[in-house]
N, C-alpha and C. Protein backbone atom coordinates (compact mmCIF):
# COMPACT_ATOMS: atom_id res chain seq x y z
N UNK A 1 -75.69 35.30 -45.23
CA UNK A 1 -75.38 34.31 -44.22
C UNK A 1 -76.50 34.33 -43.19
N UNK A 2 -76.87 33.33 -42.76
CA UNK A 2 -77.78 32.79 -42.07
C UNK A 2 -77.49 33.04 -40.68
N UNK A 3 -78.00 32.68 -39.45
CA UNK A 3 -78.40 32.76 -37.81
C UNK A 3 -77.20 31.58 -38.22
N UNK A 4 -77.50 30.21 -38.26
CA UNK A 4 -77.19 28.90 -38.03
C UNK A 4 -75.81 28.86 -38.78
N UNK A 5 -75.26 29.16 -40.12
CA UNK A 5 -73.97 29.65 -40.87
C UNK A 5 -73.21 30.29 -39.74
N UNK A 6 -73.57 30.81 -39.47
CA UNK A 6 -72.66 32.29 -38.78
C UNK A 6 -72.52 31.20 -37.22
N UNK A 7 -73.40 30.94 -36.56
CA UNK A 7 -72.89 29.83 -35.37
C UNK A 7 -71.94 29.26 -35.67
N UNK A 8 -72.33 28.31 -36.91
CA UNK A 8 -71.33 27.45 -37.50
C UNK A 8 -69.83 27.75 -37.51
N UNK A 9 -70.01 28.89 -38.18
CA UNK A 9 -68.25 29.76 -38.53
C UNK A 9 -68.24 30.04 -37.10
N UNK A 10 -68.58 30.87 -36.20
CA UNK A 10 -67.96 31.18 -34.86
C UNK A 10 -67.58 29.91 -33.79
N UNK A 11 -68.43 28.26 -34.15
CA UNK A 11 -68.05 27.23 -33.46
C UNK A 11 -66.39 26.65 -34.40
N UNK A 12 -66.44 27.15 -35.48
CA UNK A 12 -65.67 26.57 -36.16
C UNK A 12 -63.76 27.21 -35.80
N UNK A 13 -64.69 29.01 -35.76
CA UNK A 13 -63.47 29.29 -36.15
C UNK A 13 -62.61 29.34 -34.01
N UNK A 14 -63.74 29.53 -33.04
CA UNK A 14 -63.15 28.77 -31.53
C UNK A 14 -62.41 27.86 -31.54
N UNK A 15 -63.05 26.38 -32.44
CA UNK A 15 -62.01 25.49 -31.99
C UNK A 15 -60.68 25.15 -32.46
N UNK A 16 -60.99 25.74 -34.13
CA UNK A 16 -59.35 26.29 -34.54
C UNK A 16 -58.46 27.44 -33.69
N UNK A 17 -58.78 28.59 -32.95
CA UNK A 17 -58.15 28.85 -32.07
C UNK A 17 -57.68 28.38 -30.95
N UNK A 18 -58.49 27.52 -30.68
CA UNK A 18 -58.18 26.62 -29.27
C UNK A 18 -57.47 25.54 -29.63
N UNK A 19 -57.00 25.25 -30.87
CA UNK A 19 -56.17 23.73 -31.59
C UNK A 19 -54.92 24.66 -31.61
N UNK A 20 -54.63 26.01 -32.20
CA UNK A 20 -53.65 26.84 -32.36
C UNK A 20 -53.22 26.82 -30.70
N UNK A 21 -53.93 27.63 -29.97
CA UNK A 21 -53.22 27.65 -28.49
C UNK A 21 -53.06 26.37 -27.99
N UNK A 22 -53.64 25.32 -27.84
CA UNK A 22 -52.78 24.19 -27.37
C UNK A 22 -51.57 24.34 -28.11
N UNK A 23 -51.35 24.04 -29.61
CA UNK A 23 -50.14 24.01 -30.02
C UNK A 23 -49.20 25.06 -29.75
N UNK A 24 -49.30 26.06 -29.47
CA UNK A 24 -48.81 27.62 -29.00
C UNK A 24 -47.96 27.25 -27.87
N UNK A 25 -48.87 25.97 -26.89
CA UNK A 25 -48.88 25.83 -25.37
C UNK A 25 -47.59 24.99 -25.62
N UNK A 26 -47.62 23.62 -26.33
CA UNK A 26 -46.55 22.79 -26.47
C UNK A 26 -45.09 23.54 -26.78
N UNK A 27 -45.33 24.21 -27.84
CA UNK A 27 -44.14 25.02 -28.34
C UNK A 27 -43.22 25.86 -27.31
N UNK A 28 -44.26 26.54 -26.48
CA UNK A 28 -43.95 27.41 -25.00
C UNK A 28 -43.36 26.86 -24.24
N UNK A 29 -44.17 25.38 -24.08
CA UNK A 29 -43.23 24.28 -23.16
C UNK A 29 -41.72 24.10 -23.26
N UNK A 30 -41.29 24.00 -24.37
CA UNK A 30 -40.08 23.35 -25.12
C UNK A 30 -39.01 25.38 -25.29
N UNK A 31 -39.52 25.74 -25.72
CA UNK A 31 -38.91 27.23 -25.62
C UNK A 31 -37.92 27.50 -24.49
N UNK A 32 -36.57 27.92 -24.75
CA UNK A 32 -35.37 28.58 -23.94
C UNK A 32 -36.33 30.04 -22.87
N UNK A 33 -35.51 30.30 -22.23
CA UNK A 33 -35.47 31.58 -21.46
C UNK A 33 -35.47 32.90 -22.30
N UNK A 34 -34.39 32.35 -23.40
CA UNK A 34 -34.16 33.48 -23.85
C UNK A 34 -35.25 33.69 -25.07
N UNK A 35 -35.67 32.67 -25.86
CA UNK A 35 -36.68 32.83 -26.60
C UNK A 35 -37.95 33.27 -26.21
N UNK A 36 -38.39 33.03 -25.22
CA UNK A 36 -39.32 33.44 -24.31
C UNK A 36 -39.15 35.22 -23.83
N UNK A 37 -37.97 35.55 -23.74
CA UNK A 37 -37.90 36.75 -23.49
C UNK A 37 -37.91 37.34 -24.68
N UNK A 38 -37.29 37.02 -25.60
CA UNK A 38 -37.19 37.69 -27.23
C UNK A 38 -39.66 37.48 -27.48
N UNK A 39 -39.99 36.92 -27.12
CA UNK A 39 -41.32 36.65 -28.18
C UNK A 39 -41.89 37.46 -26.77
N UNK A 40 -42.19 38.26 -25.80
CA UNK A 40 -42.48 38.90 -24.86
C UNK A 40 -41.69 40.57 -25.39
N UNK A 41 -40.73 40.59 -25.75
CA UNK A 41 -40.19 41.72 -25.74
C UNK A 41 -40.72 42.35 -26.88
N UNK A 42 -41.55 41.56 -28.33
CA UNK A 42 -42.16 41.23 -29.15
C UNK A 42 -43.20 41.49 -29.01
N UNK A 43 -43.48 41.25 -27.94
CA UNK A 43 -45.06 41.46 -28.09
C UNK A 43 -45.73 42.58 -27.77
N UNK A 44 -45.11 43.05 -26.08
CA UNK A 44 -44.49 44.54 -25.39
C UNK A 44 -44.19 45.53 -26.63
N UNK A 45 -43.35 45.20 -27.53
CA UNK A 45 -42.97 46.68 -28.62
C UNK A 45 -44.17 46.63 -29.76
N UNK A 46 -45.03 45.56 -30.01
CA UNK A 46 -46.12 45.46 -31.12
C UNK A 46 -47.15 45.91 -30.23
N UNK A 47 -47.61 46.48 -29.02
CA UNK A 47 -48.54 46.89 -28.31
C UNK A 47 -48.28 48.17 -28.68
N UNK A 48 -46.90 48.37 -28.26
CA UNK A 48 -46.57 50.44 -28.30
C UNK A 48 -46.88 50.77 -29.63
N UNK A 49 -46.52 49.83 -30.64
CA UNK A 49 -46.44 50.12 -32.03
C UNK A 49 -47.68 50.29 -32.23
N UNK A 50 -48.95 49.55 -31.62
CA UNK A 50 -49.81 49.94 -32.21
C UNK A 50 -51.22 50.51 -31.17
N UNK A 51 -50.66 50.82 -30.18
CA UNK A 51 -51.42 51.60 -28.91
C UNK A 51 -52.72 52.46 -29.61
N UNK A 52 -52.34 53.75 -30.62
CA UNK A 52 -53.43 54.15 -31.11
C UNK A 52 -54.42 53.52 -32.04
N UNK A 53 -53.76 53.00 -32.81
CA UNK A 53 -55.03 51.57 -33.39
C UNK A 53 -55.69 51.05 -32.69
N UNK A 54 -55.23 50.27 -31.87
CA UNK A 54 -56.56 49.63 -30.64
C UNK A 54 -57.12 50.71 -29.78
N UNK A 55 -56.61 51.62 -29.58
CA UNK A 55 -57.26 52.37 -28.59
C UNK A 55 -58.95 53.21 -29.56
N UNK A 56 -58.22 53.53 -31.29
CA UNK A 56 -59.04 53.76 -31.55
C UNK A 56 -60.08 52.27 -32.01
N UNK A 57 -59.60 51.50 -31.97
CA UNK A 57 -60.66 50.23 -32.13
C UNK A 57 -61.55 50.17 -31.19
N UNK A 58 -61.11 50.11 -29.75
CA UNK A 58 -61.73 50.55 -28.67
C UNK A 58 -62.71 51.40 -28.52
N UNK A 59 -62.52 52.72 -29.23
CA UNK A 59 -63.29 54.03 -29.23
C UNK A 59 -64.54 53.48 -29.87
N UNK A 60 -64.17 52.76 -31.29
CA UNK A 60 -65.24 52.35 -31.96
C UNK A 60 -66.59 51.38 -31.50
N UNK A 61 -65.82 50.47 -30.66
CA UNK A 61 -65.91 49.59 -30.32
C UNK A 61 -67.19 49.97 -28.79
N UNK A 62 -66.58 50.95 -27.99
CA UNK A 62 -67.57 51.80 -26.97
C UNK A 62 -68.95 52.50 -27.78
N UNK A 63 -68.76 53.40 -28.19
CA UNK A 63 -69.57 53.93 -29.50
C UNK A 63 -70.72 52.88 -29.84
N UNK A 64 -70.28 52.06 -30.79
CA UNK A 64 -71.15 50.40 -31.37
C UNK A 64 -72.02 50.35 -29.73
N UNK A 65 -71.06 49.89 -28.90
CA UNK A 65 -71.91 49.44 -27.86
C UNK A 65 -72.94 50.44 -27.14
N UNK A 66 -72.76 52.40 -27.39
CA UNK A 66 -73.55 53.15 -26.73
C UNK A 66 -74.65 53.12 -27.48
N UNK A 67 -74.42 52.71 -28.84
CA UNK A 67 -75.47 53.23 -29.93
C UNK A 67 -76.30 51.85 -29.98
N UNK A 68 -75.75 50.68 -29.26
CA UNK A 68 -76.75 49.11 -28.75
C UNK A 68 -77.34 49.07 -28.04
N UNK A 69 -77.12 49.97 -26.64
CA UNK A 69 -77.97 50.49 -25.74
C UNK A 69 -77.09 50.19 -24.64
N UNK A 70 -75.74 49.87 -24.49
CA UNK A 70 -74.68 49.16 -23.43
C UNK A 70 -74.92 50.26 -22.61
N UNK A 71 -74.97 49.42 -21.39
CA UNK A 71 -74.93 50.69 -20.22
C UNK A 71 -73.94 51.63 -20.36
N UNK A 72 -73.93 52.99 -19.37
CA UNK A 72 -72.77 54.19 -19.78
C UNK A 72 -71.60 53.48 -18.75
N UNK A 73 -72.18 52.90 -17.86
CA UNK A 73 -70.96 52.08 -16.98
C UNK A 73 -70.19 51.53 -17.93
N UNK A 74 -70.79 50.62 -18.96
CA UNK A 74 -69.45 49.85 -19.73
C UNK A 74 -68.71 50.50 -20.36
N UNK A 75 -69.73 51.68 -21.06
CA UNK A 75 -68.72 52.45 -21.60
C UNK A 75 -67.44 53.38 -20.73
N UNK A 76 -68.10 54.14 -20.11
CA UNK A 76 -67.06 54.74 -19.27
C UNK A 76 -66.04 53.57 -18.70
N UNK A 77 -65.98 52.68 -18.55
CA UNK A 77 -64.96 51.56 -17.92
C UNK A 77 -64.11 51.39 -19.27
N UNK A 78 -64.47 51.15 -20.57
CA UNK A 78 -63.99 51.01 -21.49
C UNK A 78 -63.29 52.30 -22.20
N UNK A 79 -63.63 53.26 -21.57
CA UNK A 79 -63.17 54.86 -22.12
C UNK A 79 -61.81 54.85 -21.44
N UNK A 80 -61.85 54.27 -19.90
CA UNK A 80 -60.79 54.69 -18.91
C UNK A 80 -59.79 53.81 -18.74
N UNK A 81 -59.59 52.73 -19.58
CA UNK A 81 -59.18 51.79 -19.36
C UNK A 81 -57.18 52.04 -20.33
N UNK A 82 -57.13 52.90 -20.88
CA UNK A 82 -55.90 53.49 -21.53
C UNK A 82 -55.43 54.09 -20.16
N UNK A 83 -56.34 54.85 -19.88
CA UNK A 83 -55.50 55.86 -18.37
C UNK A 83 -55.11 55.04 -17.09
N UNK A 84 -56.00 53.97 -17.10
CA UNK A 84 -55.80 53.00 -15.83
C UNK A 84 -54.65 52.06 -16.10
N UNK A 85 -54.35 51.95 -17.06
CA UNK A 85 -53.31 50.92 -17.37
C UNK A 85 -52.06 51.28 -17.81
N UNK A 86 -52.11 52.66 -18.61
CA UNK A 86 -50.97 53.38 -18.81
C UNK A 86 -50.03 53.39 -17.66
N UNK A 87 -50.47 53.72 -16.52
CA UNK A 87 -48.96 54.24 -15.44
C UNK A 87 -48.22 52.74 -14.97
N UNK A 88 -49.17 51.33 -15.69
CA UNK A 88 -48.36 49.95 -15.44
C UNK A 88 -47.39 49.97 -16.37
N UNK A 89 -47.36 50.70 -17.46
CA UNK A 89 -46.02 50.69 -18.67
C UNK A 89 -45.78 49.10 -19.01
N UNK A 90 -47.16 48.91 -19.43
CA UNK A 90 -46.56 47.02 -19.68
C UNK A 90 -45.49 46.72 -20.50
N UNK A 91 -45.41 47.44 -21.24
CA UNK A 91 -44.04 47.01 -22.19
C UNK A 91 -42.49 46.91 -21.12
N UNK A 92 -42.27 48.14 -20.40
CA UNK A 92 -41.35 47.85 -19.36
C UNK A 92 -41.64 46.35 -18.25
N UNK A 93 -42.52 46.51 -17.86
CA UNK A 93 -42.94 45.10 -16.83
C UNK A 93 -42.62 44.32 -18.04
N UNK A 94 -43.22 43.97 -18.78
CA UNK A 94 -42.75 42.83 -20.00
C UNK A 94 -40.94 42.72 -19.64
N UNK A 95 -40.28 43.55 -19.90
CA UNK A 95 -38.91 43.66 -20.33
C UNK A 95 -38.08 43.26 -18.54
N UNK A 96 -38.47 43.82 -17.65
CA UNK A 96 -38.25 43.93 -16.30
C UNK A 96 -38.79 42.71 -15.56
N UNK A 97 -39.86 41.56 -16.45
CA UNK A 97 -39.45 39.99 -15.86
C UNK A 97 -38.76 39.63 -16.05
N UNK A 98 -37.53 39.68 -16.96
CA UNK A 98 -36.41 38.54 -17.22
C UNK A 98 -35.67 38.56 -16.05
């Protein structure tokens, strides 16, 4: 795959995400209280479920960027960012808007 291919697929595959979230958006519109709380409470327990996967995606993801030459600032911001966000317990805040 080519420089110009690979644009292609990344312009391609944006505006199919951005056709999905408008439609995401309409659907949201029209959605109960309670459905809204059920697809949040959903989303809150698929974070916990998979906390160490992304975190190690993350890891990988810092790494790639130390070994690109990313400053140690990004990394360290990206290292600390489990500990900084952990004591928000988003899954509870998720559950504790309704």
């Amino acid at each position: 795959m080519n420089d110009s291919t690979a644009a292609n697929d990344v312009r391609a595959l944006i505006a199919s995400l951005g056709q999905l979230a408008r439609d995401a958006s309409r659907e949201l519109a029209r959605a109960g209280t309670a459905a809204k709380n059920h697809a949040l409470e959903a989303a809150a327990d698929s974070l916990v479920d998979r906390e160490k996967t992304i975190l190690a995606a993350n890891a990988r993801d810092v790494k790639a960027g130390e070994e690109q030459g990313a400053g140690a600032r990004a990394g360290a911001r990206h290292e600390q960012a489990p500990e900084r966000h952990r004591h928000r317990e988003p899954e509870r805040a998720c559950r504790e808007a309704r």
